[in-house]
PDB file of N, CA and C in Angstrom:
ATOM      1  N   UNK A   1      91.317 122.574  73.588  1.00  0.00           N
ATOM      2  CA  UNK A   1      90.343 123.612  73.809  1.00  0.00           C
ATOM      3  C   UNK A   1      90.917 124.571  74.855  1.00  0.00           C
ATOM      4  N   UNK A   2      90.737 125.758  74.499  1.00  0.00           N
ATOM      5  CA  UNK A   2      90.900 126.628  75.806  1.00  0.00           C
ATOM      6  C   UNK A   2      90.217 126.866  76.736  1.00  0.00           C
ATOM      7  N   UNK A   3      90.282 127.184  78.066  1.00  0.00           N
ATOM      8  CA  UNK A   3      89.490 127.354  78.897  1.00  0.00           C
ATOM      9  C   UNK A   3      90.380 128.795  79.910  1.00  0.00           C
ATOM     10  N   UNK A   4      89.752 129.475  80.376  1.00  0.00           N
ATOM     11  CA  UNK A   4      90.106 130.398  81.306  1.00  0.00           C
ATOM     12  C   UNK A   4      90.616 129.966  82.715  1.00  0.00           C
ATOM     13  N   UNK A   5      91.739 129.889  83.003  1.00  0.00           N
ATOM     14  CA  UNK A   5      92.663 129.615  84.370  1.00  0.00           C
ATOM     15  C   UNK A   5      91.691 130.294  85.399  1.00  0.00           C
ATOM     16  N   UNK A   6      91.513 129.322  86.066  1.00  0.00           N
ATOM     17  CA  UNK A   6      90.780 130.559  87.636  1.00  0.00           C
ATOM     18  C   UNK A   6      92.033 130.667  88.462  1.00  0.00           C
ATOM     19  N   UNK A   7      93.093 130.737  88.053  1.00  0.00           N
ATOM     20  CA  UNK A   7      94.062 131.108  89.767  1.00  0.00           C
ATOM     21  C   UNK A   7      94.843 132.756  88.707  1.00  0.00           C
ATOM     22  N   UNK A   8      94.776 132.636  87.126  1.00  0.00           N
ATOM     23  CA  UNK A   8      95.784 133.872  87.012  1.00  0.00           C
ATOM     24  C   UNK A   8      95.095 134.668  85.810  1.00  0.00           C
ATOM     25  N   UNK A   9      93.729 133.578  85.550  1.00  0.00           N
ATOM     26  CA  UNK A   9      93.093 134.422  84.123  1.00  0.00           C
ATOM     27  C   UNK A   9      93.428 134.340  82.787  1.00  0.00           C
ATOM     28  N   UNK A  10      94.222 133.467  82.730  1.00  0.00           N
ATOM     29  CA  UNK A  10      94.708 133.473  81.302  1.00  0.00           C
ATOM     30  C   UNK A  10      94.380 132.536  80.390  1.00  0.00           C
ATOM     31  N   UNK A  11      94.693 131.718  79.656  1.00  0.00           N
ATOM     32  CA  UNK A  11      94.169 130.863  78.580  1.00  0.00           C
ATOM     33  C   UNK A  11      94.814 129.300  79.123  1.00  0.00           C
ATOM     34  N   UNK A  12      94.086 128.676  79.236  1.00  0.00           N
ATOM     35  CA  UNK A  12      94.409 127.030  79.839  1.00  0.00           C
ATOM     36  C   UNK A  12      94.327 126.392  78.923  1.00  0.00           C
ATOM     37  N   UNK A  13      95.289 125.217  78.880  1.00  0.00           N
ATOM     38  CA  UNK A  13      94.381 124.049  77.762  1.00  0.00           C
ATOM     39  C   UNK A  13      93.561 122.909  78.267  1.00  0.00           C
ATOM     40  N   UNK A  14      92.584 123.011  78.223  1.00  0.00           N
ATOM     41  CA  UNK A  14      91.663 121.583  78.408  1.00  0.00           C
ATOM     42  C   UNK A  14      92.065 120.381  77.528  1.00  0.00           C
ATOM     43  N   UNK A  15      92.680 119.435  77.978  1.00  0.00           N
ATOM     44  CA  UNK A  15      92.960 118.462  77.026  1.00  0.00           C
ATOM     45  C   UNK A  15      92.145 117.688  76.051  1.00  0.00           C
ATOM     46  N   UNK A  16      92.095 117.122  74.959  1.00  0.00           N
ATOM     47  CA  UNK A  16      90.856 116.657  74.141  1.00  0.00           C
ATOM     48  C   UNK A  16      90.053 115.715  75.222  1.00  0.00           C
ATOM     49  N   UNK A  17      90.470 114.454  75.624  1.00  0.00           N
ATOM     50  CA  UNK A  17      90.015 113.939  76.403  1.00  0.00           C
ATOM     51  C   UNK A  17      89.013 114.723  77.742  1.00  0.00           C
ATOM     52  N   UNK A  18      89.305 115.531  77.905  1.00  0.00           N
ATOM     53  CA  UNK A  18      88.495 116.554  79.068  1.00  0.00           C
ATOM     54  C   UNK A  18      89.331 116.154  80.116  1.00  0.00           C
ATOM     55  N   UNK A  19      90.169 115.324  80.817  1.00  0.00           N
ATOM     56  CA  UNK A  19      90.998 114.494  81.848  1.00  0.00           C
ATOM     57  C   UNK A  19      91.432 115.997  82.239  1.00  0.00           C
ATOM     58  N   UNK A  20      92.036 117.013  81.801  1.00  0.00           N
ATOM     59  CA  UNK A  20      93.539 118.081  81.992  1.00  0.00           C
ATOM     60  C   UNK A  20      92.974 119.077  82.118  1.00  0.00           C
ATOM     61  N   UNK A  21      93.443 120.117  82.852  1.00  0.00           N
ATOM     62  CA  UNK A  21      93.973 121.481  83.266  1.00  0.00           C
ATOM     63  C   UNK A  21      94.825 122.172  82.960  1.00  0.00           C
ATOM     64  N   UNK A  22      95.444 122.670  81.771  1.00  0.00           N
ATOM     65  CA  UNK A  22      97.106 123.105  82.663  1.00  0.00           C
ATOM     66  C   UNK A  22      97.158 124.752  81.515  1.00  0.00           C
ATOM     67  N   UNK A  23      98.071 125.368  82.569  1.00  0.00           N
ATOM     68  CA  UNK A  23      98.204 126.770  82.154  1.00  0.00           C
ATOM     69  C   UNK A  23      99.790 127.042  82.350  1.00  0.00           C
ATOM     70  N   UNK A  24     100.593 127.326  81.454  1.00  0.00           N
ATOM     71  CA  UNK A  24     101.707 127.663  81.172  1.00  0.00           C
ATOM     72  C   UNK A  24     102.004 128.971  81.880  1.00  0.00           C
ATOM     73  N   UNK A  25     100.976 129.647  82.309  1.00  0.00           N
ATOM     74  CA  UNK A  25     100.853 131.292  82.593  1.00  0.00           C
ATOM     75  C   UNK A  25     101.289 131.051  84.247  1.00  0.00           C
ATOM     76  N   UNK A  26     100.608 130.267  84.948  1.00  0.00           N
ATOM     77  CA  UNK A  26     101.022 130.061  86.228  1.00  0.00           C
ATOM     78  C   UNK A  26     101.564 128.261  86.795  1.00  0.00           C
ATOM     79  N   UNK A  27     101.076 127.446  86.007  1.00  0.00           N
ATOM     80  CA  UNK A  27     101.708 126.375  85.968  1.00  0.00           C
ATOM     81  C   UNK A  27     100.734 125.704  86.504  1.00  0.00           C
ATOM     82  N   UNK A  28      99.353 126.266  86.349  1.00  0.00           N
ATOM     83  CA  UNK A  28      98.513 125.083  86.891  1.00  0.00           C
ATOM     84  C   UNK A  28      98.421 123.756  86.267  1.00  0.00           C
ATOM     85  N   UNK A  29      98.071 122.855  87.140  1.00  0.00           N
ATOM     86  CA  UNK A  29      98.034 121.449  86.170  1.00  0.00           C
ATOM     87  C   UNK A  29      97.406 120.583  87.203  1.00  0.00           C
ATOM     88  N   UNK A  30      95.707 120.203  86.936  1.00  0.00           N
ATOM     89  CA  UNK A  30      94.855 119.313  87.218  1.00  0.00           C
ATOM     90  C   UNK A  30      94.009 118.870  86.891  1.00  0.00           C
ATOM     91  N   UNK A  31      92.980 117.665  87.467  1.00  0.00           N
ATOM     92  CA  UNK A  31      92.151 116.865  86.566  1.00  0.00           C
ATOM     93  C   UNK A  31      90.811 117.711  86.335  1.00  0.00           C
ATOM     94  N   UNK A  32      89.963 117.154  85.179  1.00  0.00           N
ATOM     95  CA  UNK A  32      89.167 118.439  84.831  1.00  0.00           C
ATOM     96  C   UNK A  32      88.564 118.952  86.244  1.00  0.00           C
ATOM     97  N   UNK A  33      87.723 117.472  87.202  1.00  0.00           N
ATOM     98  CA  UNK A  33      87.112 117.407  88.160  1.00  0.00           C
ATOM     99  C   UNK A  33      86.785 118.389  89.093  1.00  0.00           C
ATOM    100  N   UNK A  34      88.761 118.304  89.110  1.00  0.00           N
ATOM    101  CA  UNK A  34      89.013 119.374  90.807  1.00  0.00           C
ATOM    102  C   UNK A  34      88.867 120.691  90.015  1.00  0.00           C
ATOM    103  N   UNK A  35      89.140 120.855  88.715  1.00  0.00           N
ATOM    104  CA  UNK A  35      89.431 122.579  88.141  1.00  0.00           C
ATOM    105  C   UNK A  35      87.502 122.737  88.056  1.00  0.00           C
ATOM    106  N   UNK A  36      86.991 122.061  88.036  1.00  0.00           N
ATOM    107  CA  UNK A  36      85.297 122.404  87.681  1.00  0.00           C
ATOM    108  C   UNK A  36      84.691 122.545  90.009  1.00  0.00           C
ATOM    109  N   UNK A  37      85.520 122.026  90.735  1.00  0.00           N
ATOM    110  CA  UNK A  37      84.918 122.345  92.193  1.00  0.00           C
ATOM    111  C   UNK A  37      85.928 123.542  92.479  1.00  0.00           C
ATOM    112  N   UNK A  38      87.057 123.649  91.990  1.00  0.00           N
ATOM    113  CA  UNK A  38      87.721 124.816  92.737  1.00  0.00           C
ATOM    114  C   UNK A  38      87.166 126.236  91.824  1.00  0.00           C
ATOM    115  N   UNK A  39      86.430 125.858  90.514  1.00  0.00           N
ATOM    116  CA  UNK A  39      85.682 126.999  89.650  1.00  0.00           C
ATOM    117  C   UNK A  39      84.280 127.682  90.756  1.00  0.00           C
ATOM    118  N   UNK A  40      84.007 126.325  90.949  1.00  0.00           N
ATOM    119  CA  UNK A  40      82.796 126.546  91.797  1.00  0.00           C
ATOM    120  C   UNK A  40      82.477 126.915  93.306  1.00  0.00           C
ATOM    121  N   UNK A  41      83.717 126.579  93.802  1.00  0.00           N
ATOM    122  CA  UNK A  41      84.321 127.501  95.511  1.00  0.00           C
ATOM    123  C   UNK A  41      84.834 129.063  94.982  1.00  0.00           C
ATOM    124  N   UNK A  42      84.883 129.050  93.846  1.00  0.00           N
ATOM    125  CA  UNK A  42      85.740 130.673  93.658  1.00  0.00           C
ATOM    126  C   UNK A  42      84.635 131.500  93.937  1.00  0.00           C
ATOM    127  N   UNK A  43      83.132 131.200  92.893  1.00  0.00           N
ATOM    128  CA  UNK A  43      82.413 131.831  92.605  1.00  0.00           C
ATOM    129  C   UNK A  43      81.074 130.900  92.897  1.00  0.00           C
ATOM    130  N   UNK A  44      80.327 131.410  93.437  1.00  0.00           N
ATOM    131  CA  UNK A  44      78.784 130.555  93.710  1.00  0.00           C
ATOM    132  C   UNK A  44      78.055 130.657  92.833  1.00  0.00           C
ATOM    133  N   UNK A  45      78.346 131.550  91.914  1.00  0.00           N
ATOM    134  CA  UNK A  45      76.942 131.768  90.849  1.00  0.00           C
ATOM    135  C   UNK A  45      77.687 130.244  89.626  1.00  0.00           C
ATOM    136  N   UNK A  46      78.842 129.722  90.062  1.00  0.00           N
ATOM    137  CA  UNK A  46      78.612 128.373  89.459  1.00  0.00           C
ATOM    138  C   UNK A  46      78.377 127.137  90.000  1.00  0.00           C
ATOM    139  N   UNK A  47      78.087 127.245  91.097  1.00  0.00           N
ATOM    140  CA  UNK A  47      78.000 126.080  92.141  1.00  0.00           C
ATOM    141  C   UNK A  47      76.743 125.427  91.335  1.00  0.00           C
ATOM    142  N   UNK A  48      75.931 125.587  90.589  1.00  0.00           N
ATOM    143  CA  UNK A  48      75.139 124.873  90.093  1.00  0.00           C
ATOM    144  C   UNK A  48      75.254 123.843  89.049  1.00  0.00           C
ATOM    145  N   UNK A  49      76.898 124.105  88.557  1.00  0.00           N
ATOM    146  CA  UNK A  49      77.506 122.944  87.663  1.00  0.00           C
ATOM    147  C   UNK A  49      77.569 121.538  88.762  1.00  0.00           C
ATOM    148  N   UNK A  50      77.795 121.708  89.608  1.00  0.00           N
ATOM    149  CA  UNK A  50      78.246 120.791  90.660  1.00  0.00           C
ATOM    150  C   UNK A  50      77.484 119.562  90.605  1.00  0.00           C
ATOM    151  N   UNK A  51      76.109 119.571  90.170  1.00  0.00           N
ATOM    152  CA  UNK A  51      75.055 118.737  90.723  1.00  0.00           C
ATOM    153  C   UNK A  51      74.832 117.775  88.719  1.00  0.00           C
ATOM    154  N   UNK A  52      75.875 118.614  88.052  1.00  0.00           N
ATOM    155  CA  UNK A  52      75.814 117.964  87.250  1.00  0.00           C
ATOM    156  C   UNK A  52      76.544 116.161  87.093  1.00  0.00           C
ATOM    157  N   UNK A  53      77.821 116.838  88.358  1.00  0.00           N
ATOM    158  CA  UNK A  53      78.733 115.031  88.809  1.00  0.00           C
ATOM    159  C   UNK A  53      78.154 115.341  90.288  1.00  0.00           C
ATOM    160  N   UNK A  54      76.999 115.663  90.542  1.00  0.00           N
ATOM    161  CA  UNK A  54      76.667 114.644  91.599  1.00  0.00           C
ATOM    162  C   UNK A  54      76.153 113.347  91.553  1.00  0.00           C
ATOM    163  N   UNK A  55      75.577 112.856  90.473  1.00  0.00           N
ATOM    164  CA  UNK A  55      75.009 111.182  90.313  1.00  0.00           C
ATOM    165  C   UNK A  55      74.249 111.151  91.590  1.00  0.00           C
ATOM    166  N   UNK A  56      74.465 110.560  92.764  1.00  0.00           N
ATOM    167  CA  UNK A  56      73.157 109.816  93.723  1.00  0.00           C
ATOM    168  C   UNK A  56      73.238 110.866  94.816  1.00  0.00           C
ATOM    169  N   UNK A  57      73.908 111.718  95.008  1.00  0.00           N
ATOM    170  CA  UNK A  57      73.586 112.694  96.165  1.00  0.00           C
ATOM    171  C   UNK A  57      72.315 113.562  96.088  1.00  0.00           C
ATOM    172  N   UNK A  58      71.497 113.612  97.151  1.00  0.00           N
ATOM    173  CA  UNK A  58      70.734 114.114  97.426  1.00  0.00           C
ATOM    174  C   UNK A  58      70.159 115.306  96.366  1.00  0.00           C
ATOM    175  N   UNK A  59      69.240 115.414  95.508  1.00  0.00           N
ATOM    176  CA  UNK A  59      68.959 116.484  94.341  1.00  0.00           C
ATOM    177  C   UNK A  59      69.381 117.594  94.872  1.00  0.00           C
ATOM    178  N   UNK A  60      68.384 118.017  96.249  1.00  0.00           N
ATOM    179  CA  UNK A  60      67.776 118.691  96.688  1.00  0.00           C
ATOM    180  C   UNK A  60      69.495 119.753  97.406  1.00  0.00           C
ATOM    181  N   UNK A  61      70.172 118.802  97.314  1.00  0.00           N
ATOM    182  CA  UNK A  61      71.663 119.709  97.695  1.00  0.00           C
ATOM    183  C   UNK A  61      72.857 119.292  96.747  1.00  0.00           C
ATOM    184  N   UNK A  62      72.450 118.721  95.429  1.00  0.00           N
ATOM    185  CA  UNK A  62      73.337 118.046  94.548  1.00  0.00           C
ATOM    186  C   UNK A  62      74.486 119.711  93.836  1.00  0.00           C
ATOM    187  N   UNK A  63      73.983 120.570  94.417  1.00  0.00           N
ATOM    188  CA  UNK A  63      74.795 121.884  93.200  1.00  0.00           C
ATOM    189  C   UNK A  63      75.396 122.594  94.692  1.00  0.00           C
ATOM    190  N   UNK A  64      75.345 121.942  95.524  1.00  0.00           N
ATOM    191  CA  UNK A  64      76.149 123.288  96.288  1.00  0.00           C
ATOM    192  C   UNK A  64      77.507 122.787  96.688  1.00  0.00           C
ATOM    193  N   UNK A  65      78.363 123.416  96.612  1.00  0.00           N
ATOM    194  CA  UNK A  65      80.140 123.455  96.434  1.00  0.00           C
ATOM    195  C   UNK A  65      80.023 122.709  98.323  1.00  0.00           C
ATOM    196  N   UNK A  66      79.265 122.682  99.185  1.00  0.00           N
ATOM    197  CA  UNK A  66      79.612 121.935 100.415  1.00  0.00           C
ATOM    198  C   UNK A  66      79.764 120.322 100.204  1.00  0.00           C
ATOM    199  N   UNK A  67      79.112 120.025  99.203  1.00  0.00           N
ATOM    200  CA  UNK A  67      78.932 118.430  99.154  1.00  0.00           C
ATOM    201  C   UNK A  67      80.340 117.893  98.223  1.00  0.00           C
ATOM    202  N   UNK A  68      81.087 118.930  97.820  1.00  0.00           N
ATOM    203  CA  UNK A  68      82.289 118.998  97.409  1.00  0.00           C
ATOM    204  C   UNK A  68      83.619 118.652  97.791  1.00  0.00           C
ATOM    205  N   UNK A  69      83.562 118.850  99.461  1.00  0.00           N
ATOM    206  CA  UNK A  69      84.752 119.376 100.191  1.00  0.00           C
ATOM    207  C   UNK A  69      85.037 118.140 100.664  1.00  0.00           C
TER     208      UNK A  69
END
């Protein structure tokens, strides 16, 4: 699957498994995890994916990119 690189913009492959990152364009290459919190430090209007792998953290602050770091 493709997905959009957040460090150069270009076309990434998401591996079938969902595990991968990687972009030939700048050479990114990481697990989906960190590419879905460093999506969400770029830009806040996605910090609300966040609270989707929060599991037991607090609801009430489960989407904000601080509980991330």
């Amino acid at each position: 699957m493709k997905v959009r690189c957040h460090k150069c913009k270009a076309k990434a492959d998401l591996s079938p498994d969902y595990a991968r990152i990687t972009c030939t364009s700048c050479g990114l290459d990481m697990s989906y995890g960190d590419y879905v919190g460093e999506v969400a430090h770029a830009d806040p209007a996605y910090s609300d994916i966040l609270g989707d792998y929060a599991g037991s953290l607090d609801a009430r602050r489960a989407g904000t990119a601080d509980d991330w770091d």
